[in-house]
PDB file of N, CA and C in Angstrom:
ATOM      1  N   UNK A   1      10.342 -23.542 -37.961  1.00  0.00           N
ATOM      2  CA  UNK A   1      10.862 -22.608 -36.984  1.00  0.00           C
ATOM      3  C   UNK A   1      10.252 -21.209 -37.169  1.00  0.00           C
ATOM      4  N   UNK A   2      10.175 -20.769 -38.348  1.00  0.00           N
ATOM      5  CA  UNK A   2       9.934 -19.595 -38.613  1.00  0.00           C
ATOM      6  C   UNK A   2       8.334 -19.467 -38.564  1.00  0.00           C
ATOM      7  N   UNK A   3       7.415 -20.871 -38.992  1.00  0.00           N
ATOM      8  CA  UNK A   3       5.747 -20.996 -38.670  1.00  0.00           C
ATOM      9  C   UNK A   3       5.753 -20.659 -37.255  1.00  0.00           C
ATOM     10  N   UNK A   4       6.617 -20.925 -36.233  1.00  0.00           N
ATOM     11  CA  UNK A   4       6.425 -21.326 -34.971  1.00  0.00           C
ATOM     12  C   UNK A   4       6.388 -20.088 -33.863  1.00  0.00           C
ATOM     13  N   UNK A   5       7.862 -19.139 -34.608  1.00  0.00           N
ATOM     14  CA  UNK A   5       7.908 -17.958 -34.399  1.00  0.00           C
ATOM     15  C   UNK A   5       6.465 -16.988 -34.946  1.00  0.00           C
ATOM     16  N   UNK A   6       5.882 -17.365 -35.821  1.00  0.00           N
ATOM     17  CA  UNK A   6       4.375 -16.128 -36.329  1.00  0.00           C
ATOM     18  C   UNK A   6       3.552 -16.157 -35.311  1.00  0.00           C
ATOM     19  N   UNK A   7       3.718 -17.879 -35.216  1.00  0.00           N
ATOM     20  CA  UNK A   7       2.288 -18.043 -34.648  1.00  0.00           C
ATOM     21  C   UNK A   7       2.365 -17.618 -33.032  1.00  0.00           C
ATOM     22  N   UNK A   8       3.486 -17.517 -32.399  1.00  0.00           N
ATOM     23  CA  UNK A   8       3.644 -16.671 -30.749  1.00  0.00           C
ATOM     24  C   UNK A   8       3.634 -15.427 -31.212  1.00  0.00           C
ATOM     25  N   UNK A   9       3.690 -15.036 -32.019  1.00  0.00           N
ATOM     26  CA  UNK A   9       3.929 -13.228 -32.382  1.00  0.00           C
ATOM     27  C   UNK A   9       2.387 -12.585 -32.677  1.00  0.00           C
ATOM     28  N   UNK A  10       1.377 -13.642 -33.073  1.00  0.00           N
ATOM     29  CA  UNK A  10       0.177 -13.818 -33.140  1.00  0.00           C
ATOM     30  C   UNK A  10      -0.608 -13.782 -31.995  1.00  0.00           C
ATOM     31  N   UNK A  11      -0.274 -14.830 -31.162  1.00  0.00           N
ATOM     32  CA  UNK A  11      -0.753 -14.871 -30.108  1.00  0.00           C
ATOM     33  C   UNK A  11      -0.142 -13.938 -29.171  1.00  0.00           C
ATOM     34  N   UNK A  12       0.919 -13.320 -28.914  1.00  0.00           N
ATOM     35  CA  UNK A  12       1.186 -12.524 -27.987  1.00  0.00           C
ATOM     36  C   UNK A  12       0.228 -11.168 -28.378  1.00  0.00           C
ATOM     37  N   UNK A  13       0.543 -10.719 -29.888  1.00  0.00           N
ATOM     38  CA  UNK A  13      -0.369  -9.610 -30.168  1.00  0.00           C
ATOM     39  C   UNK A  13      -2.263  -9.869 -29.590  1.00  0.00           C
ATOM     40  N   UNK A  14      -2.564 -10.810 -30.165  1.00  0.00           N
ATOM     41  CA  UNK A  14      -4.409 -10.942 -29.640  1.00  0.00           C
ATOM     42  C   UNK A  14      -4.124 -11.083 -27.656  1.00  0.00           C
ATOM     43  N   UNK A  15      -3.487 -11.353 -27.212  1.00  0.00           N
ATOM     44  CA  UNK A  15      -3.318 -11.360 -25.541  1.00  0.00           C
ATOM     45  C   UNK A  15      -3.199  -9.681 -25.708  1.00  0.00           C
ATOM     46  N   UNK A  16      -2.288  -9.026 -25.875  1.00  0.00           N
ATOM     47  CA  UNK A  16      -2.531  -7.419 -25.384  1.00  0.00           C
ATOM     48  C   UNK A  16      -3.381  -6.781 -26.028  1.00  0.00           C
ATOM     49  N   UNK A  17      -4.108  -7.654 -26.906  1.00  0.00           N
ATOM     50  CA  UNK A  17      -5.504  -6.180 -27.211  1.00  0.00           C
ATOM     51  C   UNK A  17      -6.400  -7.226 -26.589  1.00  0.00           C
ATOM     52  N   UNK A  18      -6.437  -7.825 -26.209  1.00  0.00           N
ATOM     53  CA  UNK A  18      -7.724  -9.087 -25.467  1.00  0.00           C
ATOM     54  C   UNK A  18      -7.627  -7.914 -23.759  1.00  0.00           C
ATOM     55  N   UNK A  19      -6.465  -7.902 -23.662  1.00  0.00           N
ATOM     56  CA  UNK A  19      -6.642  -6.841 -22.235  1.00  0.00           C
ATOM     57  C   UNK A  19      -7.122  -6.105 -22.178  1.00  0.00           C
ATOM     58  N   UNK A  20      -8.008  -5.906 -21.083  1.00  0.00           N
ATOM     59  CA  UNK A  20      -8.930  -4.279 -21.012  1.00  0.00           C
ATOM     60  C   UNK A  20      -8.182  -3.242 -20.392  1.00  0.00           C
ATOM     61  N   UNK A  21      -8.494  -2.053 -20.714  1.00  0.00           N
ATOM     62  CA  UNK A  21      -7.764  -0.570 -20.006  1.00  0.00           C
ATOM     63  C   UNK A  21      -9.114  -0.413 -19.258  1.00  0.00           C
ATOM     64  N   UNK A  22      -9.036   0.028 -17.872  1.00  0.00           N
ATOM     65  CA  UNK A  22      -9.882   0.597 -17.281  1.00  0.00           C
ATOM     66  C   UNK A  22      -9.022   1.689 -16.192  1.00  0.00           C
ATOM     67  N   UNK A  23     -10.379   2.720 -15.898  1.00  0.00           N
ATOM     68  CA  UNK A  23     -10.041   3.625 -15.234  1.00  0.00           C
ATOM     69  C   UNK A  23      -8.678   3.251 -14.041  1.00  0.00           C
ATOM     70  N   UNK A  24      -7.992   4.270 -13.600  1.00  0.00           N
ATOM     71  CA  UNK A  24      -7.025   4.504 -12.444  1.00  0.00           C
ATOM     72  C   UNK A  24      -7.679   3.946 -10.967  1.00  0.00           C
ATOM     73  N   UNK A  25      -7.007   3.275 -10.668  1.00  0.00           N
ATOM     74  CA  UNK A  25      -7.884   2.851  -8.779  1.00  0.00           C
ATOM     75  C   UNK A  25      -7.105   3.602  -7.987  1.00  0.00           C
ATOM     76  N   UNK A  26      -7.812   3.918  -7.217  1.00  0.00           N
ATOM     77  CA  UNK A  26      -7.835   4.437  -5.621  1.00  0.00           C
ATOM     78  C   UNK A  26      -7.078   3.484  -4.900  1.00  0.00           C
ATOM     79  N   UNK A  27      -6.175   3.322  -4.178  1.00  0.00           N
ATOM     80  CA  UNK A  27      -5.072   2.167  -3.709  1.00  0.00           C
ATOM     81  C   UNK A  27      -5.658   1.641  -2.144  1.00  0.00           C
ATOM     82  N   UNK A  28      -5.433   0.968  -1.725  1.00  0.00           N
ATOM     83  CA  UNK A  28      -6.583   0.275  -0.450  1.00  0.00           C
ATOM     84  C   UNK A  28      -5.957   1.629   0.567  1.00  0.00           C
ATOM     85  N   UNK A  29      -7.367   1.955   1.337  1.00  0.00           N
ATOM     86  CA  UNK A  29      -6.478   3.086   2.546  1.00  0.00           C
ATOM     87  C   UNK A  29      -6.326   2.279   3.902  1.00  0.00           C
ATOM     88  N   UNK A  30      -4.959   2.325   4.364  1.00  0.00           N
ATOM     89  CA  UNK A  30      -4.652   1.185   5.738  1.00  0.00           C
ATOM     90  C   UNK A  30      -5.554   2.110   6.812  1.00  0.00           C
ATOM     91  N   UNK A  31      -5.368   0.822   7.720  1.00  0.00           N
ATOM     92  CA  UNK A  31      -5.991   1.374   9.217  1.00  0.00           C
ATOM     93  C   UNK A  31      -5.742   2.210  10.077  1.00  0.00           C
ATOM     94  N   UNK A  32      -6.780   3.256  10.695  1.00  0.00           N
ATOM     95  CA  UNK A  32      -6.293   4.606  11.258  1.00  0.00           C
ATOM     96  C   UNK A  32      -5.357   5.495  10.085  1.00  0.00           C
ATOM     97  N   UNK A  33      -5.868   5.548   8.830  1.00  0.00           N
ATOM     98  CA  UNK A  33      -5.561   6.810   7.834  1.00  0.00           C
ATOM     99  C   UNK A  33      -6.410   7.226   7.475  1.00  0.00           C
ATOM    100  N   UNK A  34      -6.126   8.446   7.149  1.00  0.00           N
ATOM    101  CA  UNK A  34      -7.590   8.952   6.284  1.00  0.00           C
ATOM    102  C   UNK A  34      -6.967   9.683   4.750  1.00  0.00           C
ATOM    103  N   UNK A  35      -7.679   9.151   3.930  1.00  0.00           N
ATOM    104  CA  UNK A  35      -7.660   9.005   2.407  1.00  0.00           C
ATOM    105  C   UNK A  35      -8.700   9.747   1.942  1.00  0.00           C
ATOM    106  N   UNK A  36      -8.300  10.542   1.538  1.00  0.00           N
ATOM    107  CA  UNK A  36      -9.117  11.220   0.210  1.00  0.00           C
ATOM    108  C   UNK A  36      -8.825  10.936  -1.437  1.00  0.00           C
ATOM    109  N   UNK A  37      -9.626  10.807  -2.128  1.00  0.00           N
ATOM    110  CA  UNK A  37      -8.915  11.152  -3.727  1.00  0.00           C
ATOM    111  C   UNK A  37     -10.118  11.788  -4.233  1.00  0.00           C
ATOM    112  N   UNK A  38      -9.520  13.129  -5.012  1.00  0.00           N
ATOM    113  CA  UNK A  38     -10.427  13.652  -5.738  1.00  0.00           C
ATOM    114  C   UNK A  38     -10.464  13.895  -7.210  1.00  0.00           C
ATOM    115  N   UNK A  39     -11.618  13.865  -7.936  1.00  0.00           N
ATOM    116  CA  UNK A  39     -11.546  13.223  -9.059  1.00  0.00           C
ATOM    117  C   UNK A  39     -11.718  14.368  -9.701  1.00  0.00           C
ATOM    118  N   UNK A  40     -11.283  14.826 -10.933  1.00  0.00           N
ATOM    119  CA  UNK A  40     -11.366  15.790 -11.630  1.00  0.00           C
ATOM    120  C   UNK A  40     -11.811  15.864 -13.390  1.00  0.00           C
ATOM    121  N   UNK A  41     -12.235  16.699 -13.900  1.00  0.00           N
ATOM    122  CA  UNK A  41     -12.822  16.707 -15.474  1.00  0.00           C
ATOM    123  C   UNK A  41     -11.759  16.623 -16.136  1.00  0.00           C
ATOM    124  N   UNK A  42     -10.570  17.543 -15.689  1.00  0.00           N
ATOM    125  CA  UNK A  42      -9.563  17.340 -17.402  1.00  0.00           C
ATOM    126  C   UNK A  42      -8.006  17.223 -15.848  1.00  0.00           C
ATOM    127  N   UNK A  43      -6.971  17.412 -17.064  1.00  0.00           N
ATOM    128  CA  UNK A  43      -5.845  17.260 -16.137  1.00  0.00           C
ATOM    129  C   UNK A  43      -5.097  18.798 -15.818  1.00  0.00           C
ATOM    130  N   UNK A  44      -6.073  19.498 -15.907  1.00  0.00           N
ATOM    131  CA  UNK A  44      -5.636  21.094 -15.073  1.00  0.00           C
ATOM    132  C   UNK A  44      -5.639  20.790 -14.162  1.00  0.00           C
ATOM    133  N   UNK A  45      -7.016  20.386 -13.672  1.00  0.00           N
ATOM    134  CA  UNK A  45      -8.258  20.267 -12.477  1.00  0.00           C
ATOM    135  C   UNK A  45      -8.439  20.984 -12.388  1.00  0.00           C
ATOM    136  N   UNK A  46      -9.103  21.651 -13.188  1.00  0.00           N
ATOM    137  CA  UNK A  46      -9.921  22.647 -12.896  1.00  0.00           C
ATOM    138  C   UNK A  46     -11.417  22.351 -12.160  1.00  0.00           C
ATOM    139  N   UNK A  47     -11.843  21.450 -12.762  1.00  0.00           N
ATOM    140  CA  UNK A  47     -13.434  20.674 -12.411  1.00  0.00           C
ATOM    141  C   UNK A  47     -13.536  19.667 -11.629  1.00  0.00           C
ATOM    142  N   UNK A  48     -13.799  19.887  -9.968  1.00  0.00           N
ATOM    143  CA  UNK A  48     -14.239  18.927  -9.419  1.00  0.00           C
ATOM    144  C   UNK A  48     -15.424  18.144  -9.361  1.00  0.00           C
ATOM    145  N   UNK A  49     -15.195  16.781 -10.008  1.00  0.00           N
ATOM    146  CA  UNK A  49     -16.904  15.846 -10.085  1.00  0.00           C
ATOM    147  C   UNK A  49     -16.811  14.690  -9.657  1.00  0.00           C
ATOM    148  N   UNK A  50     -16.104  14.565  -8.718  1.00  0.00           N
ATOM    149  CA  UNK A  50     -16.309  13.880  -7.463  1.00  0.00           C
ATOM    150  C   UNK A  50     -15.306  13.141  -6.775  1.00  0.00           C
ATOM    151  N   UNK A  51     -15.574  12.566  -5.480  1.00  0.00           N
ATOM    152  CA  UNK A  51     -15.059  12.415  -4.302  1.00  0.00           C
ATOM    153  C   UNK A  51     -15.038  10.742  -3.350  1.00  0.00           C
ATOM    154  N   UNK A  52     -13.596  10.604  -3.202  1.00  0.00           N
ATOM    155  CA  UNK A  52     -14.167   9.344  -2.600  1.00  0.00           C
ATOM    156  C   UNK A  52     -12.929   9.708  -0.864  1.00  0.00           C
ATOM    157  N   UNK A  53     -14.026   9.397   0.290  1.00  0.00           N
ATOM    158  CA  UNK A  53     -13.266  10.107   1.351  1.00  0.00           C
ATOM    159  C   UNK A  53     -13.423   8.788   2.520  1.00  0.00           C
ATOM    160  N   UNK A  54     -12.530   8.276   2.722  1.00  0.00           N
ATOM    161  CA  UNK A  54     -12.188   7.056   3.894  1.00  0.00           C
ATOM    162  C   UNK A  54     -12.066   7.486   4.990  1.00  0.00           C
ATOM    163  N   UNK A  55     -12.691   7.811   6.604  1.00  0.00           N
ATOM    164  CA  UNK A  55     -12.122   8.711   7.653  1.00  0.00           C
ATOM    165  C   UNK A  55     -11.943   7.624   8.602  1.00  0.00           C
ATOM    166  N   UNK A  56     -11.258   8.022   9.201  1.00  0.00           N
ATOM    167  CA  UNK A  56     -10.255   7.530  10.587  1.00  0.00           C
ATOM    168  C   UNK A  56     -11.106   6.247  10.845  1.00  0.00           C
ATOM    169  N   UNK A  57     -12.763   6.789  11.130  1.00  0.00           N
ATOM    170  CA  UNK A  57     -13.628   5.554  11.974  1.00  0.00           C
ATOM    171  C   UNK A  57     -13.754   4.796  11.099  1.00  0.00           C
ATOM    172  N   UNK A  58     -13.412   4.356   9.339  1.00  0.00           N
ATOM    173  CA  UNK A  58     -13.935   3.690   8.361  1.00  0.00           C
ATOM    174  C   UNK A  58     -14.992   4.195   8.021  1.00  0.00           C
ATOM    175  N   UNK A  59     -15.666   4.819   8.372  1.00  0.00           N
ATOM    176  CA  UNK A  59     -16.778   5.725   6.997  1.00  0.00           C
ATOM    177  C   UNK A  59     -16.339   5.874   5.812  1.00  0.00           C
ATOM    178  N   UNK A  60     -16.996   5.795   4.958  1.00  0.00           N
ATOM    179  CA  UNK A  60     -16.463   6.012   3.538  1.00  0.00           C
ATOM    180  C   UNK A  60     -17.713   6.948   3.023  1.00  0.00           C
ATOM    181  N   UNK A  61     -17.502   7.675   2.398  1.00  0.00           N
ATOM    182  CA  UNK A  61     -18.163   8.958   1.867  1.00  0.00           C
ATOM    183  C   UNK A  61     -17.802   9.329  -0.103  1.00  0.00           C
ATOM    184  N   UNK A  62     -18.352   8.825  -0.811  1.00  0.00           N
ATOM    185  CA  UNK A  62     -18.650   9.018  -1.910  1.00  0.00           C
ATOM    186  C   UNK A  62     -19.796   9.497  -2.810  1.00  0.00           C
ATOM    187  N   UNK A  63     -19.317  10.421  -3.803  1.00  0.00           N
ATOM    188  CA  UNK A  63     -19.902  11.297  -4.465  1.00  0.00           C
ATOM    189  C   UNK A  63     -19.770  11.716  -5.874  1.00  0.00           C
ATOM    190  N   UNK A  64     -20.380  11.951  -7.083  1.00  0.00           N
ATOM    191  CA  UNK A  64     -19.744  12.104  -8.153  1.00  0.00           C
ATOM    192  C   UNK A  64     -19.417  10.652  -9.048  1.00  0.00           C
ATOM    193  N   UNK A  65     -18.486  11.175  -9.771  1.00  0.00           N
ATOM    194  CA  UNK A  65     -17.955   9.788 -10.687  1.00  0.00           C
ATOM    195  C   UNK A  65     -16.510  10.255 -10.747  1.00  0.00           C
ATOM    196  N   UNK A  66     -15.498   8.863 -11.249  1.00  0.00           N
ATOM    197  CA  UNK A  66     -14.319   8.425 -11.253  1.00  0.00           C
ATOM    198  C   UNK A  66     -13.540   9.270 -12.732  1.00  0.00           C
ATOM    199  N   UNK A  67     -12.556   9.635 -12.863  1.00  0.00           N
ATOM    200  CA  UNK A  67     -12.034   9.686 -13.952  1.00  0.00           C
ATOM    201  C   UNK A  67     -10.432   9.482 -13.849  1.00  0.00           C
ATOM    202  N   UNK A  68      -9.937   9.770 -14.595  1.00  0.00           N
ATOM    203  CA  UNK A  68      -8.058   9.797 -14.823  1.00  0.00           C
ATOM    204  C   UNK A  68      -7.457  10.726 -14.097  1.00  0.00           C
ATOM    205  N   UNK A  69      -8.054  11.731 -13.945  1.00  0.00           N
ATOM    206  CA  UNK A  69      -7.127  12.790 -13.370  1.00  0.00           C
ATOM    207  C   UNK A  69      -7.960  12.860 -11.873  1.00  0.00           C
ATOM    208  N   UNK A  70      -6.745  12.898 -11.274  1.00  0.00           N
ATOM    209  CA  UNK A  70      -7.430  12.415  -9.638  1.00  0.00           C
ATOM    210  C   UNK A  70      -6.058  13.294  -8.937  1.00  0.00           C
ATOM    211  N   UNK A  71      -6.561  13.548  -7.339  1.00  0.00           N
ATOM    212  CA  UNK A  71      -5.113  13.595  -6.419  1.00  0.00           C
ATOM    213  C   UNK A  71      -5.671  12.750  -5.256  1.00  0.00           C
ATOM    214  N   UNK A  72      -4.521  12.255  -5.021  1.00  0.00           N
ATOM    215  CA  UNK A  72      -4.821  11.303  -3.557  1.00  0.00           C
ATOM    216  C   UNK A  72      -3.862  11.880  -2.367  1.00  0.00           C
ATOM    217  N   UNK A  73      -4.392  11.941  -1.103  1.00  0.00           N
ATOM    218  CA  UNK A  73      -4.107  12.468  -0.322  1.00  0.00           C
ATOM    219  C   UNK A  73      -4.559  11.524   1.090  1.00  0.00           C
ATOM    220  N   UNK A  74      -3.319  10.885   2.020  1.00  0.00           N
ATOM    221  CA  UNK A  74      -3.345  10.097   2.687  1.00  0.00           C
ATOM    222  C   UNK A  74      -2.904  10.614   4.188  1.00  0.00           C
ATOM    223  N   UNK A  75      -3.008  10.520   4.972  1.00  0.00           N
ATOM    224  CA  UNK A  75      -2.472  10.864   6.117  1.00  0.00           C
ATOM    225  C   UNK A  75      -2.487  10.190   7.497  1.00  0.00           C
ATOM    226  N   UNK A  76      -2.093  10.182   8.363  1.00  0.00           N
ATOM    227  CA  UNK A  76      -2.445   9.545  10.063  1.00  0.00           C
ATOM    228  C   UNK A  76      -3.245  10.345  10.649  1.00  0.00           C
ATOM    229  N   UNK A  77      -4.280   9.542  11.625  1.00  0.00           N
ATOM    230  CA  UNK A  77      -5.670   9.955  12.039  1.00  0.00           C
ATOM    231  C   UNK A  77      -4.453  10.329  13.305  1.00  0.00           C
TER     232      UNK A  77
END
């Protein structure tokens, strides 16, 4: 009982470091919205380094690179 209990306590531990952390996503932007998120250097934001911009017609307009500290901003066309 007690072998049986290690060995899930084992395996549950190697499953959550087997998981990867990756960057924050941008959430799908619905139809007729327009979505911005802008990506920033630290979490002041002080430093904008880049941009990902969805407009009304579906253009998508990207620039820069992705990081953690972001604002997203959604609205009706």
């Amino acid at each position: 009982m007690i072998r049986r209990a290690l060995v899930a306590a084992a395996l549950a531990t190697t499953a959550l470091v087997a998981l990867p952390a990756g960057p924050a996503q941008a959430s799908a932007c619905p139809v007729n919205y327009l979505c911005i998120t802008t990506y920033y250097s630290d979490a002041a934001h002080t430093t904008e380094i880049g941009l990902r911009e969805e407009l009304c017609d579906g253009t998508l307009y990207v620039w820069g690179v992705r990081s953690n500290y972001s604002d997203y901003y959604r609205g009706p066309c």
